[in-house]
C-alpha atoms as a PDB file:
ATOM      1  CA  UNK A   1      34.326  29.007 -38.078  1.00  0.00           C
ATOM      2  CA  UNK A   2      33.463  25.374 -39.288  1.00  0.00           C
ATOM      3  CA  UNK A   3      30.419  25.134 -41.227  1.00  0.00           C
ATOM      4  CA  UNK A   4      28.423  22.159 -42.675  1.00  0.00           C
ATOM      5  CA  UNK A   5      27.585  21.579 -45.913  1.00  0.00           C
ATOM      6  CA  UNK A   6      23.540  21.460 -46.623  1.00  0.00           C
ATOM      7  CA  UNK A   7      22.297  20.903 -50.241  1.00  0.00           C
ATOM      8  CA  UNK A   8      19.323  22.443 -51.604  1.00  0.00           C
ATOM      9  CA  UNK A   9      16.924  22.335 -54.877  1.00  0.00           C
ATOM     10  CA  UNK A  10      15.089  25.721 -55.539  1.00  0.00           C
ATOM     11  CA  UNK A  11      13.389  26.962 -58.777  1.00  0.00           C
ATOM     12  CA  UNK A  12      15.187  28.098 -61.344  1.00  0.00           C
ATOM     13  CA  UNK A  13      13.438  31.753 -60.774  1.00  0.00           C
ATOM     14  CA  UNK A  14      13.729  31.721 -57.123  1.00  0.00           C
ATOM     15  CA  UNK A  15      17.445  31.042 -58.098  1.00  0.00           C
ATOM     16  CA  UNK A  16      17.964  33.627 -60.433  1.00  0.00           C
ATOM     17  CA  UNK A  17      16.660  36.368 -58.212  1.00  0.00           C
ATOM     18  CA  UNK A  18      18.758  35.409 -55.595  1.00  0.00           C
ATOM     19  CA  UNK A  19      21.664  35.526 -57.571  1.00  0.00           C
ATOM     20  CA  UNK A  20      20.661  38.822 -58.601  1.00  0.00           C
ATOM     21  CA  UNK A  21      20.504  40.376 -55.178  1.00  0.00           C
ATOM     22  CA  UNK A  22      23.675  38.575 -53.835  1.00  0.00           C
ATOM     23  CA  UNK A  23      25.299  40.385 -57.108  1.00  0.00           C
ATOM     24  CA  UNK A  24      23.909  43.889 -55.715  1.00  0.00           C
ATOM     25  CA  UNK A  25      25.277  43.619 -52.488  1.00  0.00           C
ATOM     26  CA  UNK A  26      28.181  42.265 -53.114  1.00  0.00           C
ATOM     27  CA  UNK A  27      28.219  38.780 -51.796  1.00  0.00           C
ATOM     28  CA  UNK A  28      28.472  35.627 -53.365  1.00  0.00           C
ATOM     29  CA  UNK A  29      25.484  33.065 -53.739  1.00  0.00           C
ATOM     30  CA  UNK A  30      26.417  31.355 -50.440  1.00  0.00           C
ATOM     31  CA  UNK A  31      26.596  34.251 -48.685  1.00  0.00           C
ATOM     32  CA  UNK A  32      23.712  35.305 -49.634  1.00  0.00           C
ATOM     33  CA  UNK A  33      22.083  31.970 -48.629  1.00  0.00           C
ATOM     34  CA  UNK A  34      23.796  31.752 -44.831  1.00  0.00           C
ATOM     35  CA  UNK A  35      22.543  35.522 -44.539  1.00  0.00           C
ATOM     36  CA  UNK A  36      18.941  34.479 -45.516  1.00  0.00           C
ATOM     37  CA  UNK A  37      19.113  31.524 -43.321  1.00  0.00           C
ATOM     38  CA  UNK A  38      20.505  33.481 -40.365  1.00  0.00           C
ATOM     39  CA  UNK A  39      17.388  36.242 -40.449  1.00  0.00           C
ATOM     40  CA  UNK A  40      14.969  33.103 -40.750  1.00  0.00           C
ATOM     41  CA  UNK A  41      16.717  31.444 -38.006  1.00  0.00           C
ATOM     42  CA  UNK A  42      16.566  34.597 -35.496  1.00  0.00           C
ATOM     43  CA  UNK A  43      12.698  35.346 -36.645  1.00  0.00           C
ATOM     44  CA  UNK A  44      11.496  32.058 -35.894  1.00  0.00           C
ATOM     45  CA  UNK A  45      14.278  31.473 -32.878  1.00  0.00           C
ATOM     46  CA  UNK A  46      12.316  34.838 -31.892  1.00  0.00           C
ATOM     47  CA  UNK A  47       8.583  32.695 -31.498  1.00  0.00           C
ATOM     48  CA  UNK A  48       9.802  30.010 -29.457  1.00  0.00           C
ATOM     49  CA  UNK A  49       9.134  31.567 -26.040  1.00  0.00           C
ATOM     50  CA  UNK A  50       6.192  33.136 -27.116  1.00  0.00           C
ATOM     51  CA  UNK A  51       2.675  33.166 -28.203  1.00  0.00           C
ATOM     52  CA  UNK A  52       1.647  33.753 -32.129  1.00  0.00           C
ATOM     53  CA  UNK A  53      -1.217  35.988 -32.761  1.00  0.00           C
ATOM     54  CA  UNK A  54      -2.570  36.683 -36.280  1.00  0.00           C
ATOM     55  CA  UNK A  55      -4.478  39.616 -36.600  1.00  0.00           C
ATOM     56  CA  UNK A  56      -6.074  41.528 -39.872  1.00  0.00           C
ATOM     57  CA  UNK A  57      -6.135  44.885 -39.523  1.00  0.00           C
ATOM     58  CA  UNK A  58      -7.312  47.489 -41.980  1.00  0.00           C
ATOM     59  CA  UNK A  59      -5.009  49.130 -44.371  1.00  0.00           C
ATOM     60  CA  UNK A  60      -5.296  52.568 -42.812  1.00  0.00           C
ATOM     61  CA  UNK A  61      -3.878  50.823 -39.753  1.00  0.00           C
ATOM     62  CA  UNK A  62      -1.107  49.812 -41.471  1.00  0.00           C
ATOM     63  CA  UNK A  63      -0.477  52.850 -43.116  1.00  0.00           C
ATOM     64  CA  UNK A  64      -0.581  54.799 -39.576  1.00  0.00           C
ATOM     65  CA  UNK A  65       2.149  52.126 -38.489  1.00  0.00           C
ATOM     66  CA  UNK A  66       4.070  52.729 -41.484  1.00  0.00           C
ATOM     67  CA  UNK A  67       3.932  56.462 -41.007  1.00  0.00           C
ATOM     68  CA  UNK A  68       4.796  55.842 -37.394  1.00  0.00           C
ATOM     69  CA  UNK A  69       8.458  54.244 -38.835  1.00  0.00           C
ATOM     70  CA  UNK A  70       8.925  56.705 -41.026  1.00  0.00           C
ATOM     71  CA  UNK A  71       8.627  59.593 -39.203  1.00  0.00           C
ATOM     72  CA  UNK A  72      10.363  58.326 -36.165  1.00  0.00           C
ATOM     73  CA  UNK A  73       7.452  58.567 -33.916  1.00  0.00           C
ATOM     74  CA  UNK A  74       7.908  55.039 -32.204  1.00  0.00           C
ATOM     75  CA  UNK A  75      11.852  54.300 -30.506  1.00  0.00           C
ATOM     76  CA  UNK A  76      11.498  50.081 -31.992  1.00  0.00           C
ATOM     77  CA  UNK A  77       8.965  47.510 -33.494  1.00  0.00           C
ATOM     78  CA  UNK A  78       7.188  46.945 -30.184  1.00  0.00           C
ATOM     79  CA  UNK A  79       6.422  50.695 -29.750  1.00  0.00           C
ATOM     80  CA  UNK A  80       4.984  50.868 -33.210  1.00  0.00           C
ATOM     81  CA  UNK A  81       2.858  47.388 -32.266  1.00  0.00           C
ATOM     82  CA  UNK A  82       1.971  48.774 -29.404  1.00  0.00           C
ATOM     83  CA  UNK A  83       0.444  52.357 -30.640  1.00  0.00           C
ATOM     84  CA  UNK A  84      -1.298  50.093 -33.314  1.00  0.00           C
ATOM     85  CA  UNK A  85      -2.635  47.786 -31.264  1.00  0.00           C
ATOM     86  CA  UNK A  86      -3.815  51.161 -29.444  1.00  0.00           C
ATOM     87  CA  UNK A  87      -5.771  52.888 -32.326  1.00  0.00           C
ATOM     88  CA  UNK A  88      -6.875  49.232 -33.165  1.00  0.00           C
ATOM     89  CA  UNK A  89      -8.754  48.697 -30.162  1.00  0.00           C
ATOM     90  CA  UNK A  90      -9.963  52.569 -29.792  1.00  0.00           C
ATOM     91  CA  UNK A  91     -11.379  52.210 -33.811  1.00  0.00           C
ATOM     92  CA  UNK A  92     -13.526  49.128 -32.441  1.00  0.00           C
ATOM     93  CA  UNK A  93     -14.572  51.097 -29.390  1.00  0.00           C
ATOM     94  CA  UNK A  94     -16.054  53.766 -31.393  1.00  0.00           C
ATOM     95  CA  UNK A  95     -17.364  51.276 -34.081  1.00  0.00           C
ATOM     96  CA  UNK A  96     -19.348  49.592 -31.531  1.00  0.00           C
ATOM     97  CA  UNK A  97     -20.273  52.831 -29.303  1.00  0.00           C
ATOM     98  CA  UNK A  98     -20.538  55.348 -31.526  1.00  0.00           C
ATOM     99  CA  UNK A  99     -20.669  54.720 -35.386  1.00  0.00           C
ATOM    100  CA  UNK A 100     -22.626  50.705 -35.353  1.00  0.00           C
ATOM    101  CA  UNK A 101     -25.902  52.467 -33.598  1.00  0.00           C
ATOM    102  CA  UNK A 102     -25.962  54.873 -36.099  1.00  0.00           C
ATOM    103  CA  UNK A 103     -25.966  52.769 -38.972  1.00  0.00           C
ATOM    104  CA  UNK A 104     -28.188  50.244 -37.460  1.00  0.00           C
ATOM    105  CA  UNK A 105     -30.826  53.414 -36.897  1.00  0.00           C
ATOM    106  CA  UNK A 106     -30.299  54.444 -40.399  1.00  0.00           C
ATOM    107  CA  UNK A 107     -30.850  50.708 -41.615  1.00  0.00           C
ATOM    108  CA  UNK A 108     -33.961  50.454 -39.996  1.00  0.00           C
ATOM    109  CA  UNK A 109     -35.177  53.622 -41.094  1.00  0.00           C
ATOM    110  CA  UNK A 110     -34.503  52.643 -45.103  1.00  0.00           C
ATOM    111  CA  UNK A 111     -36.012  49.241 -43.881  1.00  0.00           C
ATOM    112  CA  UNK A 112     -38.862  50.903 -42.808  1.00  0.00           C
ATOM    113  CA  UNK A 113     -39.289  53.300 -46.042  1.00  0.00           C
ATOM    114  CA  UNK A 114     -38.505  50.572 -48.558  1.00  0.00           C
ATOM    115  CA  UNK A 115     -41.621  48.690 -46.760  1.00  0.00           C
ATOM    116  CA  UNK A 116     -43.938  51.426 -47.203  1.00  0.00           C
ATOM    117  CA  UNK A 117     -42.904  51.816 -50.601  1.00  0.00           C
ATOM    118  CA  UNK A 118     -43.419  48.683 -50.803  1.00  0.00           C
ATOM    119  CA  UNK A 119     -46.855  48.743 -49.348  1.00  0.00           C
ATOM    120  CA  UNK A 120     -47.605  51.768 -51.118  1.00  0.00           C
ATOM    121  CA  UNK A 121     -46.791  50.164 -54.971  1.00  0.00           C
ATOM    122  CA  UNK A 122     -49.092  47.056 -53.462  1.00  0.00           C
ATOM    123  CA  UNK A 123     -52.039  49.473 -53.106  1.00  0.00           C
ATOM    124  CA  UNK A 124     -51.593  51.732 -55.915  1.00  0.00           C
ATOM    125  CA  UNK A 125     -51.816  48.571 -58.003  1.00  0.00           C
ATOM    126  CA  UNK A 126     -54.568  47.046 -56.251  1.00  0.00           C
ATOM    127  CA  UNK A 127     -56.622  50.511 -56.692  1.00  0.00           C
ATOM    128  CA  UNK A 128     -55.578  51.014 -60.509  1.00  0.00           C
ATOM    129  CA  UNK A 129     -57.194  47.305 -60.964  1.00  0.00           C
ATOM    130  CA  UNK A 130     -60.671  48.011 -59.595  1.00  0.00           C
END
């Protein structure tokens, strides 16, 4: 196959590292390069027909996706998104139905103590002056 020659300036580091996996697996610098410009192609060739979302999740998310792969519970990548995305959205559910009025009742509650605490030092102080 023809190729094209494209010239490059990396760090000195970024070099070095690179050089140091090509020598691991056995390819030469250039390989190495065409290989790492081949996955970035395919990733990014992967986007063009599609929408990008960004999403944070927690780290216990990703660790259940993680799991997921290693275990073999999910047959490919959109299987594993797709039970994330799952316990994702049922986490919020229960955040917002179950746990969020339960920690809004117990704020209000220490609200409600720290003010008559409050109140109660206010007196105490006003009665200890007379």
């Amino acid at each position: 196959m023809r190729k094209e020659r494209a010239d490059v300036r990396v760090e000195p580091e970024l070099l070095e590292e690179l050089d140091i996996i090509a020598q691991r697996s056995g390819q030469s610098r250039s390989e190495a390069i065409r290989d790492a410009i081949a996955c970035f192609v395919d990733e990014q060739k992967d986007g063009w027909n599609s929408t990008k979302i960004n999403v944070n999740i927690p780290n216990r998310l990703a660790d259940k996706v993680d799991m997921a792969i290693m275990n073999s519970d999910a047959t490919d990548i959109d299987d594993v998104i797709k039970q994330a995305l799952d316990f994702w959205t049922r986490d919020i559910e229960d955040y917002h139905l179950n746990r969020k009025p339960t920690m809004e009742s117990i704020t209000a509650e220490n609200v409600r103590k720290d003010s008559a605490k409050s109140q109660m030092s206010k007196t105490v102080k006003q009665l200890a002056r007379r």
